[in-house]
Protein backbone atom coordinates (compact mmCIF):
# COMPACT_ATOMS: atom_id res chain seq x y z
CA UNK A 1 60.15 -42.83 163.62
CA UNK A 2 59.67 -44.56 166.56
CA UNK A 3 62.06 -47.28 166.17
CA UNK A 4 64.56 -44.43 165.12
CA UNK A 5 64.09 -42.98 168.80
CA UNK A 6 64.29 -46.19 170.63
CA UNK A 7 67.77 -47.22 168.60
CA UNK A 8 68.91 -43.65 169.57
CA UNK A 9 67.87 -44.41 173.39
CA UNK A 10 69.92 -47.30 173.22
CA UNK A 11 72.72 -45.82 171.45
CA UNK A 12 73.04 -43.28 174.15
CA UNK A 13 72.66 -45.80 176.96
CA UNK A 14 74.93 -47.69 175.73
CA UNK A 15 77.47 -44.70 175.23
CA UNK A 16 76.82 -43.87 178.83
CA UNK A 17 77.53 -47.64 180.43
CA UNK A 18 80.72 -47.86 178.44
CA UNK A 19 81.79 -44.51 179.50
CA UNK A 20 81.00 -45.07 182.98
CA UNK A 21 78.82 -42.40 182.88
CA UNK A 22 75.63 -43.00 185.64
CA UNK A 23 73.26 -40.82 183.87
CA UNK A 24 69.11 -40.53 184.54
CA UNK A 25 67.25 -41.01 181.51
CA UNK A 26 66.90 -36.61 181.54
CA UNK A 27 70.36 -36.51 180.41
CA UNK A 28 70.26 -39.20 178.06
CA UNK A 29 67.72 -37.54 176.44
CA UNK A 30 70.29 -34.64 176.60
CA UNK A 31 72.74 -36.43 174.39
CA UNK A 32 70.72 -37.57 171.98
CA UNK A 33 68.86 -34.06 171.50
CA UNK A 34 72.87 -32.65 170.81
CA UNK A 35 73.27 -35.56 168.23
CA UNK A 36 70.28 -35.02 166.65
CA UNK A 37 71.23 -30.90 166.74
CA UNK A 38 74.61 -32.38 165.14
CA UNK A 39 72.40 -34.10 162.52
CA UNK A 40 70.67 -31.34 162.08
CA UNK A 41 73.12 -28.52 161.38
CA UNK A 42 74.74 -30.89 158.90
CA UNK A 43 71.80 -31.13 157.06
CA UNK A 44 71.10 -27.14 157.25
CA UNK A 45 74.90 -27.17 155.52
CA UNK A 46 74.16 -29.13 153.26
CA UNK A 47 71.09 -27.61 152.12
CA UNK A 48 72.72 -24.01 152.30
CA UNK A 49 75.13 -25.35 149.71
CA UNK A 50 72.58 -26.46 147.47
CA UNK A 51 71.09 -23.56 147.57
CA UNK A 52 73.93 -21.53 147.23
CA UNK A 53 74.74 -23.81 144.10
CA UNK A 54 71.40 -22.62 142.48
CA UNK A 55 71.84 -19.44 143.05
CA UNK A 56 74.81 -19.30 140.85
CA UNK A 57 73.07 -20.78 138.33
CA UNK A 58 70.59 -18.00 138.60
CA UNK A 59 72.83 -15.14 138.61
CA UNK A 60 74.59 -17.16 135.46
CA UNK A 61 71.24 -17.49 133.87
CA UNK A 62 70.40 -13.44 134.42
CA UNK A 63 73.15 -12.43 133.01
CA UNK A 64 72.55 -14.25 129.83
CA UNK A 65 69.16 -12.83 129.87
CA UNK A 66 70.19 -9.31 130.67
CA UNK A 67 72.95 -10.07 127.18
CA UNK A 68 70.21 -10.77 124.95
CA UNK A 69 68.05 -7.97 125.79
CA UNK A 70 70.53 -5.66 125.00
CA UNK A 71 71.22 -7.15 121.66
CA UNK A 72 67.83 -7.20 121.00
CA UNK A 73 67.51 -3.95 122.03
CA UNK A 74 70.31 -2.91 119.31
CA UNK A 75 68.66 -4.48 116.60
């Protein structure tokens, strides 16, 4: 985790030379807490989808339950 953070420090001082950006490490920190955010919400998305995804298959499988109950229910 630690070697994560210290790549992203780099990555965002190096983002900040090339851009010609004179920034204090405060606002570095900034830019890497939006990437991470970034990182973050993409991985909320994803999840939500997956989720979403099973809860089809739930719903699907409930209605085939609810189905057989009511032709057991006939017999």
């Amino acid at each position: 985790m630690k070697e994560i953070r210290k790549e992203e420090i780099n990555f965002t001082k190096e983002v900040a030379q090339k851009s010609g950006i004179d920034m204090d490490d405060e606002e570095l920190y900034a830019v890497g807490n939006m990437i991470k955010e970034i990182q973050l919400e993409r991985k909320l998305d994803e999840k939500d989808k997956t989720i979403e995804e099973k809860d089809k298959k739930l719903e699907q499988k409930d209605k085939i339950i609810e189905r057989l109950k009511r032709e057991l229910n006939r017999k």
